[in-house]
Each structure stands twice: as C-alpha cells, then as structure tokens.
Protein backbone atom coordinates (compact mmCIF):
# COMPACT_ATOMS: atom_id res chain seq x y z
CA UNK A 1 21.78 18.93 48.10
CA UNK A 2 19.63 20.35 45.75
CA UNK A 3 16.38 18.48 43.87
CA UNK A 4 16.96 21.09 40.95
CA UNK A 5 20.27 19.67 40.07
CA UNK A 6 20.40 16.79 40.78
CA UNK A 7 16.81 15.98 38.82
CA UNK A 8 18.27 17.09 36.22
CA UNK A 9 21.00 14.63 35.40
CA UNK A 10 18.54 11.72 36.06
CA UNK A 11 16.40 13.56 32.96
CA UNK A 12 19.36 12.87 30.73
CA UNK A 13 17.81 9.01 30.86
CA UNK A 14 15.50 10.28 28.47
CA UNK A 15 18.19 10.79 25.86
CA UNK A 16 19.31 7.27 24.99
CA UNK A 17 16.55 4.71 23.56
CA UNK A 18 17.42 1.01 22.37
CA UNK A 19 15.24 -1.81 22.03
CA UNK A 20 12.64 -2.68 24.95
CA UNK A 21 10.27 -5.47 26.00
CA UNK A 22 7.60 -6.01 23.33
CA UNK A 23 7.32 -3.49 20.25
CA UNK A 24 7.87 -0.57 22.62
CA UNK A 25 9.97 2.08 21.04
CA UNK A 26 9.91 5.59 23.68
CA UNK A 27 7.87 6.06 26.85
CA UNK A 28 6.39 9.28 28.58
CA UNK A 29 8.80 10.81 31.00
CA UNK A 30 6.77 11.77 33.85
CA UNK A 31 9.80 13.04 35.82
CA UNK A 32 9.07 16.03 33.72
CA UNK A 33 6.35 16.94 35.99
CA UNK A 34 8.47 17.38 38.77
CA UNK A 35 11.39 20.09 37.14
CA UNK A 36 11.17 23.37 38.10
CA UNK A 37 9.41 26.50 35.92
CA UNK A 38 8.27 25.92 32.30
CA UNK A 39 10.65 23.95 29.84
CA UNK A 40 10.09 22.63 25.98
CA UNK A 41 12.13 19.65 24.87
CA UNK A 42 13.11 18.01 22.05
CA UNK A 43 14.28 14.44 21.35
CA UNK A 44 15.74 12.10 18.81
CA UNK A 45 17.09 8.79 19.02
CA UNK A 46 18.75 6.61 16.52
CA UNK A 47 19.15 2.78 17.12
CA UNK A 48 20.75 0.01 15.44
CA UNK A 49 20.12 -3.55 15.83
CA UNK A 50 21.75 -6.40 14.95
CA UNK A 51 19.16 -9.43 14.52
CA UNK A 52 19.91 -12.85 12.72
CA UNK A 53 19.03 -16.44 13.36
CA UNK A 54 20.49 -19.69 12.19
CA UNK A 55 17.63 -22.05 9.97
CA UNK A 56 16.76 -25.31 11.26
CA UNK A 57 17.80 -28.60 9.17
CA UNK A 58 14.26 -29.26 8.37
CA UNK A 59 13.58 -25.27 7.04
CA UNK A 60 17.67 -25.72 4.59
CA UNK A 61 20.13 -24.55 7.62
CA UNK A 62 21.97 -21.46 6.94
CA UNK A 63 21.49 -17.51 8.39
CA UNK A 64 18.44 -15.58 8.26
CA UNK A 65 20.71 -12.11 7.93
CA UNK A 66 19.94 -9.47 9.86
CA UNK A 67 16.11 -9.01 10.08
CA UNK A 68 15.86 -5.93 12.25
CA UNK A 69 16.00 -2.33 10.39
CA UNK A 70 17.73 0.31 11.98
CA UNK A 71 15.05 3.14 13.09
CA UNK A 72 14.99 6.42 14.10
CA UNK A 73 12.57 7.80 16.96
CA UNK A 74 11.06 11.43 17.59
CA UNK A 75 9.88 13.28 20.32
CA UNK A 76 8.66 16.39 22.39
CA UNK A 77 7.50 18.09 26.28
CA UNK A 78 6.48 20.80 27.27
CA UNK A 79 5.81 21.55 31.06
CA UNK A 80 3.96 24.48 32.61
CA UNK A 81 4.03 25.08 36.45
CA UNK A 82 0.19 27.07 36.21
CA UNK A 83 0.54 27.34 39.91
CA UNK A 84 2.72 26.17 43.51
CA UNK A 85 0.78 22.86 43.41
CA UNK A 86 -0.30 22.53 40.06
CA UNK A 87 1.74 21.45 37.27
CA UNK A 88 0.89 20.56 33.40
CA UNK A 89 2.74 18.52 30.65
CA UNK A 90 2.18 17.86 26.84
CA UNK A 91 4.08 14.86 25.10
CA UNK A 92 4.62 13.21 21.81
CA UNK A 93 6.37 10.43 20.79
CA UNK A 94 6.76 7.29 19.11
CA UNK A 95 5.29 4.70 21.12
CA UNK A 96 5.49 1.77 19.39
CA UNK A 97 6.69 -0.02 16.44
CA UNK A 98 8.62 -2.48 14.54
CA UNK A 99 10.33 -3.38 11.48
CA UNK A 100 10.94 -6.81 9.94
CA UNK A 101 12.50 -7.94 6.80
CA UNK A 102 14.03 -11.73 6.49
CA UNK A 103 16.33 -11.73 3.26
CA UNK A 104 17.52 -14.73 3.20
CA UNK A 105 16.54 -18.44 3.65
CA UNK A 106 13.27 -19.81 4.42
CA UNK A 107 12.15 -16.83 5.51
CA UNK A 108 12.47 -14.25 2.56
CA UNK A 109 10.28 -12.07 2.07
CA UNK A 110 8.83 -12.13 5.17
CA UNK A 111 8.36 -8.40 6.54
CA UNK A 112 5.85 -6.88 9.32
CA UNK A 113 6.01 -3.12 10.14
CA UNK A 114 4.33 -1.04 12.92
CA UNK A 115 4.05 2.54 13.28
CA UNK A 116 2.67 4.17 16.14
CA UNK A 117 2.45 8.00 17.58
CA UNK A 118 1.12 9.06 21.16
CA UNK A 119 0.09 11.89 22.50
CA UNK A 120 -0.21 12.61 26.26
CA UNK A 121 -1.80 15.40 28.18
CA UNK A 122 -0.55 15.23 32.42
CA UNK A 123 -1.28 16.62 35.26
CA UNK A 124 0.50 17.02 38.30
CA UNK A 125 -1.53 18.27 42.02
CA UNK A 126 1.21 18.44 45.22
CA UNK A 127 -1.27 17.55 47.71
CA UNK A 128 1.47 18.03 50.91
CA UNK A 129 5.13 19.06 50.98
CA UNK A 130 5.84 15.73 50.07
CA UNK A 131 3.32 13.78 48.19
CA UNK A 132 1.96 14.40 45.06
CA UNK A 133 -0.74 12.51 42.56
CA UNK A 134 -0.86 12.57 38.31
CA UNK A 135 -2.65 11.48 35.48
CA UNK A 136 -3.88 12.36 32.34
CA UNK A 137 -4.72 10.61 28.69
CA UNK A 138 -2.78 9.36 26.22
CA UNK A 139 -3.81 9.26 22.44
CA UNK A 140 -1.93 6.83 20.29
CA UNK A 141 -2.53 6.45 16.54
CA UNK A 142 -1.36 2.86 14.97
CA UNK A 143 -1.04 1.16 11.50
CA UNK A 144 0.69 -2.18 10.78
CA UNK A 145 1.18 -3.81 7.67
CA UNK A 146 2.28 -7.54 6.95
CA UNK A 147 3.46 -9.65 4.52
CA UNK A 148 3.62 -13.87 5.05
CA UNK A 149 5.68 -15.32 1.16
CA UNK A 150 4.32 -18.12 -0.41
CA UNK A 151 6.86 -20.44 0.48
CA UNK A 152 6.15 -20.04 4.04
CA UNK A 153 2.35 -20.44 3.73
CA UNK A 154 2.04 -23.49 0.79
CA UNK A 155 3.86 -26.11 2.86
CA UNK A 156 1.08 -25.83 5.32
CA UNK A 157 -1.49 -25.57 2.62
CA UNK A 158 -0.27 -28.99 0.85
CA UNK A 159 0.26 -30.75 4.00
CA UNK A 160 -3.66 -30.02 5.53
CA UNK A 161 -4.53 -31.02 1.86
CA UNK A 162 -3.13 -34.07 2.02
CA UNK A 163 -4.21 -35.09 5.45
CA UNK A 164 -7.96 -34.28 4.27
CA UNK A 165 -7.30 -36.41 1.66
CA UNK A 166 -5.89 -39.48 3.46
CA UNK A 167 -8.79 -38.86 5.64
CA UNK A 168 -11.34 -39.42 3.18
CA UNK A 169 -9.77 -42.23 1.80
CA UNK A 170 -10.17 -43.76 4.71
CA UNK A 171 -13.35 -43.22 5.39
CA UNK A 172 -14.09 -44.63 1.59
CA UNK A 173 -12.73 -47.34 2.35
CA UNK A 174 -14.21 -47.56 6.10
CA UNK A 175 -17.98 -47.49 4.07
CA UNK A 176 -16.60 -49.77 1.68
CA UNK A 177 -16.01 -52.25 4.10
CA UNK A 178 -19.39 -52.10 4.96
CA UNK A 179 -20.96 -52.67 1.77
CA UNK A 180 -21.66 -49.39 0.85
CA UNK A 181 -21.06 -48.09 -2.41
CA UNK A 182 -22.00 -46.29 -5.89
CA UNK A 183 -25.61 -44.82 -5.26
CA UNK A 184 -25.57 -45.34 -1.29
CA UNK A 185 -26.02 -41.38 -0.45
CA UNK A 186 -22.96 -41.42 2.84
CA UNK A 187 -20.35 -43.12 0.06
CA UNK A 188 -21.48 -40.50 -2.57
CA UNK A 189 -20.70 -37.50 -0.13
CA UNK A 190 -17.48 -38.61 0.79
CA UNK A 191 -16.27 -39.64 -2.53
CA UNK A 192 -17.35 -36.18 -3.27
CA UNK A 193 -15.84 -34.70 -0.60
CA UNK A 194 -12.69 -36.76 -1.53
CA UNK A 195 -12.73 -35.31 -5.52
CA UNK A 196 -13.21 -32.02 -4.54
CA UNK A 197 -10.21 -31.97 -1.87
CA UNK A 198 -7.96 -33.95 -4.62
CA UNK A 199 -8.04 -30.79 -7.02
CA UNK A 200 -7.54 -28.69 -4.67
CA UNK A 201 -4.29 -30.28 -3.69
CA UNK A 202 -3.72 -30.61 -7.34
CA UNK A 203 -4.65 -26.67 -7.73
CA UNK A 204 -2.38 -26.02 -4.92
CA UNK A 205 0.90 -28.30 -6.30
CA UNK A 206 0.46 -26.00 -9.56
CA UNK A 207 0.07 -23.14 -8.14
CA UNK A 208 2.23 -20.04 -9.55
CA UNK A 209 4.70 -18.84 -7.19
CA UNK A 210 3.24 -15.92 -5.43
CA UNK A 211 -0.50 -17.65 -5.31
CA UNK A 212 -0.44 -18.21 -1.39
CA UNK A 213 1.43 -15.13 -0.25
CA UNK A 214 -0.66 -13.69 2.23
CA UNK A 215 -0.42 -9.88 2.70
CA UNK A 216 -2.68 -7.24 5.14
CA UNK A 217 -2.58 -4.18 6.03
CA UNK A 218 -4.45 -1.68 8.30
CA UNK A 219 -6.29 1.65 8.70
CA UNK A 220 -4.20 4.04 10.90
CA UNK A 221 -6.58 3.76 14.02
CA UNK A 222 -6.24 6.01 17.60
CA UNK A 223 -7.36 5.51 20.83
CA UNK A 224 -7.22 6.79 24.47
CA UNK A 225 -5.62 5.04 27.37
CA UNK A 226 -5.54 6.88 30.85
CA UNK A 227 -2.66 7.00 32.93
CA UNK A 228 -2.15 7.53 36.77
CA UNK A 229 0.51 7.64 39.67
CA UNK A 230 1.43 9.25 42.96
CA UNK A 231 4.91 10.19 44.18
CA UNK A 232 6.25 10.68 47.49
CA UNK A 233 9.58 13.08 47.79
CA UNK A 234 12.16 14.80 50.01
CA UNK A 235 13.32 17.38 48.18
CA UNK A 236 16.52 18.14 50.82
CA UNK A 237 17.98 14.96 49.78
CA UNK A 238 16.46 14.47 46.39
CA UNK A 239 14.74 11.73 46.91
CA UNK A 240 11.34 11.00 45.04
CA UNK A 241 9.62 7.40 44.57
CA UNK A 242 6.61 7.73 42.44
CA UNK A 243 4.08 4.38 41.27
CA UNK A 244 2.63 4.61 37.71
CA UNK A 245 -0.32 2.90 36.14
CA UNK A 246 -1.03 3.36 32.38
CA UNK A 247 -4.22 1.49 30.97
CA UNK A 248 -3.98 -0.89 28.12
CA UNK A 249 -5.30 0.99 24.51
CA UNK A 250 -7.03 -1.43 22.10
CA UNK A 251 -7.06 -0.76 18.96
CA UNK A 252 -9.43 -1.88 16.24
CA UNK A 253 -8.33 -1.77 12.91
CA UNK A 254 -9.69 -2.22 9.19
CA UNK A 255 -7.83 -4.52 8.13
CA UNK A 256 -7.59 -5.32 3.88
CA UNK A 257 -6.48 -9.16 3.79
CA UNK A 258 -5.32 -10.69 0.72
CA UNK A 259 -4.14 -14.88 0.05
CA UNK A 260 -5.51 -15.43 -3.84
CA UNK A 261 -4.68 -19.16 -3.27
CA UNK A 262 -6.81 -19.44 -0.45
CA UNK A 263 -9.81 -17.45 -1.90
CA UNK A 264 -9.09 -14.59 1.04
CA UNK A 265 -9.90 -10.91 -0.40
CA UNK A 266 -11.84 -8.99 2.11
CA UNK A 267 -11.57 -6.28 4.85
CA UNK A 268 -11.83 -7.34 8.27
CA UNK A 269 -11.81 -6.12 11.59
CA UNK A 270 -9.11 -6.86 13.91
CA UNK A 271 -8.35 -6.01 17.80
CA UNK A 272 -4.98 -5.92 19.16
CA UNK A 273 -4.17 -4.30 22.65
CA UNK A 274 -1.29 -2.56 23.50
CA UNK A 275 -0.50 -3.56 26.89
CA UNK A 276 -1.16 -1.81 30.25
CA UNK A 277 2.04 -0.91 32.81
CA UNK A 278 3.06 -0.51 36.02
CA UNK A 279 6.41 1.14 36.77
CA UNK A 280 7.64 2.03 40.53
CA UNK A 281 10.24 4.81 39.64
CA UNK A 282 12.82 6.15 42.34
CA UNK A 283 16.01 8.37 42.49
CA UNK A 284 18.07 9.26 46.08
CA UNK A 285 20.32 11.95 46.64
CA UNK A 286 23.35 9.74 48.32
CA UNK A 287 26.45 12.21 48.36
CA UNK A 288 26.59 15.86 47.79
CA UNK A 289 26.51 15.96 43.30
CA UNK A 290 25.60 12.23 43.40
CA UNK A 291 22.04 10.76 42.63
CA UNK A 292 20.83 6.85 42.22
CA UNK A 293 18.28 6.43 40.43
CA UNK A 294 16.40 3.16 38.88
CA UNK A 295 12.93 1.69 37.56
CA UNK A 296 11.29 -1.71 38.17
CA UNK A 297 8.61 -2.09 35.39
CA UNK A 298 5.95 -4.81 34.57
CA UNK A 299 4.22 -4.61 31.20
CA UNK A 300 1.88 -7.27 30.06
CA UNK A 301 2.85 -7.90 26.33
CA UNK A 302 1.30 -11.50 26.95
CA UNK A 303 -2.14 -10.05 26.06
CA UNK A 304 -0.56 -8.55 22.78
CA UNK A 305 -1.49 -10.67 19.67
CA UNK A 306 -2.34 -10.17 15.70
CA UNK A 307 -4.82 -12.07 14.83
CA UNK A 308 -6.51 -11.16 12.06
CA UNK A 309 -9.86 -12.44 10.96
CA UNK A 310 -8.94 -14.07 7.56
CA UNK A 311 -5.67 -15.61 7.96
CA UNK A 312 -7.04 -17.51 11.59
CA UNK A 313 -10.23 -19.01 9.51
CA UNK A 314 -7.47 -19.95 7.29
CA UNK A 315 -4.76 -21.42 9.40
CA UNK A 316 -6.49 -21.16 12.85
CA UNK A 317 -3.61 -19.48 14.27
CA UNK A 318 -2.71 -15.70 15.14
CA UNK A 319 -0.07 -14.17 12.38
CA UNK A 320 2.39 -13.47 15.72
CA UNK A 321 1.95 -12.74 19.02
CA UNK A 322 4.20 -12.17 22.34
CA UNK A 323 3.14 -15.08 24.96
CA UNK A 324 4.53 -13.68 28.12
CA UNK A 325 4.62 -10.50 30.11
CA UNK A 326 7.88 -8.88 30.65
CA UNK A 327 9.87 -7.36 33.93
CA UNK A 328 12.17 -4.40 33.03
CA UNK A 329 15.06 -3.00 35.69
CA UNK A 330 16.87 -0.44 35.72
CA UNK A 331 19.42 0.78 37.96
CA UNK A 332 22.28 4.03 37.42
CA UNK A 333 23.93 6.81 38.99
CA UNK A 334 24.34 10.67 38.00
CA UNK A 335 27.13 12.67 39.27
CA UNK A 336 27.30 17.06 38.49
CA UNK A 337 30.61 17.69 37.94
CA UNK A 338 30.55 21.17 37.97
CA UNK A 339 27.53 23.65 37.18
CA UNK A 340 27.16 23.06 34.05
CA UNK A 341 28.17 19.86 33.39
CA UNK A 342 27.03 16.29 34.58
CA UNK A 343 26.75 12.54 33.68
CA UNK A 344 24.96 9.42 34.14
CA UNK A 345 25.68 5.65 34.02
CA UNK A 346 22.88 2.87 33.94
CA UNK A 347 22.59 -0.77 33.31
CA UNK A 348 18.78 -2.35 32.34
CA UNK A 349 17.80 -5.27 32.34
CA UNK A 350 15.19 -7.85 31.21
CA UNK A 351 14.94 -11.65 32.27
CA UNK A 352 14.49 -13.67 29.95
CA UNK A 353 11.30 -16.49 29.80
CA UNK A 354 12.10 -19.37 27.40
CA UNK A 355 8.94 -18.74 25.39
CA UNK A 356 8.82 -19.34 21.63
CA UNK A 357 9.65 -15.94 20.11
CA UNK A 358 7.44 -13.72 17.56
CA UNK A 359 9.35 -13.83 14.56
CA UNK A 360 8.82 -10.00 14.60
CA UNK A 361 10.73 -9.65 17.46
CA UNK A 362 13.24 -12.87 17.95
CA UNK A 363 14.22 -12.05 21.30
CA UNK A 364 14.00 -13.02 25.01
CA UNK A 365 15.09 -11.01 27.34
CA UNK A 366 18.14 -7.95 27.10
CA UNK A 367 21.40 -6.30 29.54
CA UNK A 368 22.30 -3.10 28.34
CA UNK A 369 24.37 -0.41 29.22
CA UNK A 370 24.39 2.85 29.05
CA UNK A 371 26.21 6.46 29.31
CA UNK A 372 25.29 10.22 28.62
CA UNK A 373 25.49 13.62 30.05
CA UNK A 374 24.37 16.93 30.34
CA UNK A 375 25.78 20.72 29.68
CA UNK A 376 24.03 23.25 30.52
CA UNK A 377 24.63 27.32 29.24
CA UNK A 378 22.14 29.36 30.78
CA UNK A 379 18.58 28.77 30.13
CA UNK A 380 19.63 26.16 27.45
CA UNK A 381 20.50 21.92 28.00
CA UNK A 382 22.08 19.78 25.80
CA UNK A 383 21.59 15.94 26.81
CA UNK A 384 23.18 13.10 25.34
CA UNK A 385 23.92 9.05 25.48
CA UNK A 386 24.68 5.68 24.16
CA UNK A 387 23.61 2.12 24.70
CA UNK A 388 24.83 -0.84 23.77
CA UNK A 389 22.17 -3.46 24.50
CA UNK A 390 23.21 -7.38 24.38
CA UNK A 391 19.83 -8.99 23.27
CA UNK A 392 18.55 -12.69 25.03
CA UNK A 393 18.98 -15.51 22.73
CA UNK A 394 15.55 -17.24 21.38
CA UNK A 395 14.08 -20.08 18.96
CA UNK A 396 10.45 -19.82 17.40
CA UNK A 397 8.44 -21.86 16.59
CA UNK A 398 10.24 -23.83 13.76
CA UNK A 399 13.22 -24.27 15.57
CA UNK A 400 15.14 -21.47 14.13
CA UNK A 401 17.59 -20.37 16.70
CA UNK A 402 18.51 -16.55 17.07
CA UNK A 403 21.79 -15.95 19.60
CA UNK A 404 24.17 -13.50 19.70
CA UNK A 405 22.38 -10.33 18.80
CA UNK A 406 22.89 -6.80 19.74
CA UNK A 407 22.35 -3.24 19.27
CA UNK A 408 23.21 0.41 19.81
CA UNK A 409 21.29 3.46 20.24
CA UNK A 410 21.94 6.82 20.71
CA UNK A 411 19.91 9.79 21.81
CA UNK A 412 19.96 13.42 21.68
CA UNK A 413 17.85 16.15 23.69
CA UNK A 414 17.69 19.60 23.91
CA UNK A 415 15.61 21.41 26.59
CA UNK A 416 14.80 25.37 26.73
CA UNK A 417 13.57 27.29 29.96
CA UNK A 418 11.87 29.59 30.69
C-alpha cells in the first residue's frame, strides 16, 4: 500500500468548504507537507447558506429571511521538498469572515461583515523514519464593519431614560419627605439631574428615524500567530497521526464609531482575538486502495468578542460575541479506483452547547456530509466535492428562534507537479 496514493485522496478534503465553528471560513492544510516532490495548488470554494429565524411575540413575530450571504472563498500552496528531511510550504487563504444582512422584521437593517486573508510560511524536519516536527507563522490581515438600525438601539435608549427618570423622581420625593426643598443644595442637584434626563427622553421620543443607528467600521489590521505540530507515520500502511497547535492572533483595530443620538463620533481602539487551535489529525491505510481518515479539533471561539470602545460606554455590552468554545469531528474514507481516479466520503460534526447565539452567526452546532474525488492525468490533479451541512438550531438573546437551517458548498482544486 502506497503513502503516495493513498495521501492523495485524503488531500481532496481540501476541496469542499461549508460553514465551520465560529467565523472560520478555510484552514491551512498541513498534510501538504507530507506529499511527495514540489506541487502548486489552487482552490476555490463556493457556499450557500440558508439562515432565517422566527421573531419573538414581544420583537412583532414573523421571519427574519435569510440573513446569511452566499460567499465565495480563495486559495493557494505551494510545497518544496529542499532536501530528504526537509520540506517547505507557502499558503494563502481566506481565514475568516462573515456576512450578515437581516431584511426583514425587527431586525432590518442589521448587517456585520468580516474579511480576513492569511498567509502561512511551514516547515517540515523528519527527525526519524517515522516522526516528524512543523511550524511556521501565519500572517492574517482583518477588517470588519457593522451596522446596529435605529429601531434596534432606541428601545433601549428610551427604556434606560425612563428608568433614570423614575429614579430621580424618587429620590425627589425621598428628600421631599424629609423636608428638603427649593434652595436645599442635595434637592437642587437632583431636580437638576431630573430636568436634564427629562429632555433627553423627550430628545430621544423625537428623534428622526436614523438618529440612534449605530455604525463602525475598522482599519484592515495584520498580525502574526505561530503554529506548531509533530506527526508520527508508517508509510507501508499509510498511516500518519500528526498534533497541531496554532496560537491565537489579536488584532487591534482603528475603529471609526458613529451613534449621532448618543453623541458617539470618534475613533477608537478595539482588540478582538481570533482564537487559538488544537487539531489531532490521522489517516490509516485499512485495505489495499482504501484509507480512513478523520480530525478531532478544539478551537476556543469563547475568547472571541467585539467590543468596541464606544458602543460598551454606551450600552455596557459587547456588539456580539461567541460564548463558548467549539469541538469539531470529522471522520471519512477514500478509496483509488483505478490510477487515476479516486474518491472520498466524510461526515463532520459539531455538538451543539445551548448558548445564546451571536446574531452574526445564529447557530449551534452542525452534521454535514460530504463527497468529492480526484483524477489525475500525468503531472496534473483535478479535485472536487460537495457538502451539504444541516446547521444546529439556536435562540439569541431576544428570544428569536433560528431552526431548520442549512447549506451547501462546493469546492474545486487543481494541483500541478513537478
């Protein structure tokens, strides 16, 4: 049974993309490290989805639409073998991203993108027959952009408005009670106090339409993460379990916030880190033509959060955030049917965790499956595949209920060696 072949049909995973946990869009294939000679690749992957929600009572009932925009995903490799034990690969691709748009009901209006490129230098040192260590950087440029409508921001305003005043009523009367009044210097600062937050409620009520949308957007900011893992292999049986770590990036972003009704109209910095990994990786040789391969993955989108300056001294909140870490599996089988032809099968999956959901990304949790294959013709591979990935169900935070989502991607590759 040969490694050659056999690692080649497991590549063809690299093909088909669909959604993921978090905002992640592609990931570095560091099986590319172990093929044989020197190889360039090209990607592209088109996906899909299908994301809607039902309103709560309390926000008018009806459908959100479908809030997720289909996307399209780029990428490239190129691996040199400098020597026997020495190996070297160059990647690009889109890392993350995401892209939002509620059209309908309470929510419209309501849009968030992210855009992200990476770019990853590896290294690959066989230190024995069988065990091997890599690493390298990974550069990854970012922007995001974000826009909160009025109507979902002045309900809030009004309603903090009219607890301060109730507040200060109280304590009027509270001082009142106690004799104070007119002239008495605590009863003149809270009735001024109390003035002051009546027109603003007033301002607020009468407000144009528009007055407390809150908009930001960001710099396009890159940073280095570092990335490292070890393998172990048999190459007679095409076997190969390899462990890798990549480092969490922050990012740190000027960020140009804008809420007229609020008085907001400033740049800002904000930090948001993309979340370190750890993947354990493994494929087996189990009849002659036949490999299994699979992934177990841990990614800790839990410390991923916007929070920009302005709107959190506003609202004292984050503008979204993901509150738990997710576990990604993956198991499949490749078969060669002849020389120059093969095929693979897979199913992933993600548990879900019953947290409230990011309204940028309503989900919790995924199954998918998917199916591809591979032709070769001489020095030349075509790669291929589809996935249809049936996405958790998931309510945020006001209650609005997103089930029965879905999508489908579908990837393309084409690999030259030489």
């Amino acid at each position: 049974m040969k490694k050659t072949a056999l690692g080649a049909v497991a590549l063809a995973l690299t093909s088909t993309t669909a959604l993921a946990g978090g905002i992640e869009r592609s990931v570095i294939d560091y099986g590319v490290l172990f093929q044989p000679g020197t190889q360039l690749t090209f990607s592209t992957a088109l996906v899909s989805p299908k994301v809607s929600g039902t309103y709560d009572a309390a926000l008018g009932g009806g459908s959100t639409g479908n809030m997720a925009e289909n996307y399209a995903s780029y990428g490239f490799s190129y691996k040199n073998q400098f020597t026997d034990k020495l190996a070297f690969a160059l990647y690009n691709n889109d890392a993350y991203g995401a892209d939002a748009l509620y059209t309908q009901g309470a929510y419209t209006g309501l849009t968030a993108t992210w855009d992200s490129n990476q770019t990853a230098a590896m290294l690959r040192y066989q230190v024995a027959d069988r065990i091997s260590v890599y690493g390298g950087v990974r550069y990854v440029r970012s922007s995001a952009e974000i826009l909160i409508p009025d109507q979902m921001i002045r309900p809030s305003v009004q309603s903090q408005l009219t607890d301060g005043v109730t507040q200060l009523q109280n304590a009027q009367a509270a001082l009142a009670g106690l004799g104070q009044g007119a002239g008495d210097a605590q009863y003149d600062t809270v009735t001024a106090q109390l003035q002051a937050t009546q027109t603003r409620l007033a301002q607020a009520n009468a407000a144009p339409f528009g007055t407390f949308t809150y908009t930001a957007d960001s710099n396009v900011d890159g940073q280095f993460g570092y990335v490292l893992g070890a393998a172990y292999e048999i190459p007679d049986i095409a076997l190969r379990v390899g462990l890798t770590w990549e480092s969490a990036i922050t990012h740190k972003f000027d960020t140009n916030e804008a809420l007229a009704g609020a008085g907001l109209n400033a740049t800002t910095q904000t930090e948001i880190e993309m979340p370190q990994s750890v993947a354990l990786d493994f494929q087996s040789g189990v009849a002659a033509g036949t490999l299994v391969f699979g992934q177990v993955k841990w990614t800790e989108w839990s410390k991923w959060e916007v929070r920009t300056p302005g709107y959190e001294a506003f609202s004292g909140d984050a503008v979204t955030g993901i509150d738990n870490d997710t576990w990604t599996y993956r198991l499949g089988i490749g078969r060669k049917f002849s020389d120059s032809v093969s095929g693979f099968a897979q199913v992933t999956y993600e548990p879900s965790n019953g947290a409230v959901a990011s309204r940028l990304s309503p989900t919790d949790g995924k199954i998918s499956f998917g199916i591809g294959g591979q032709v070769t013709e001489g020095n030349m591979k075509m790669r291929g595949g589809i996935e249809y990935v049936k996405l958790g169900d998931a309510t945020d935070a006001s209650g609005t209920k997103f089930k029965g989502n879905s999508a489908i991607g579908m990837g393309l590759s084409f690999t030259v060696s030489f």
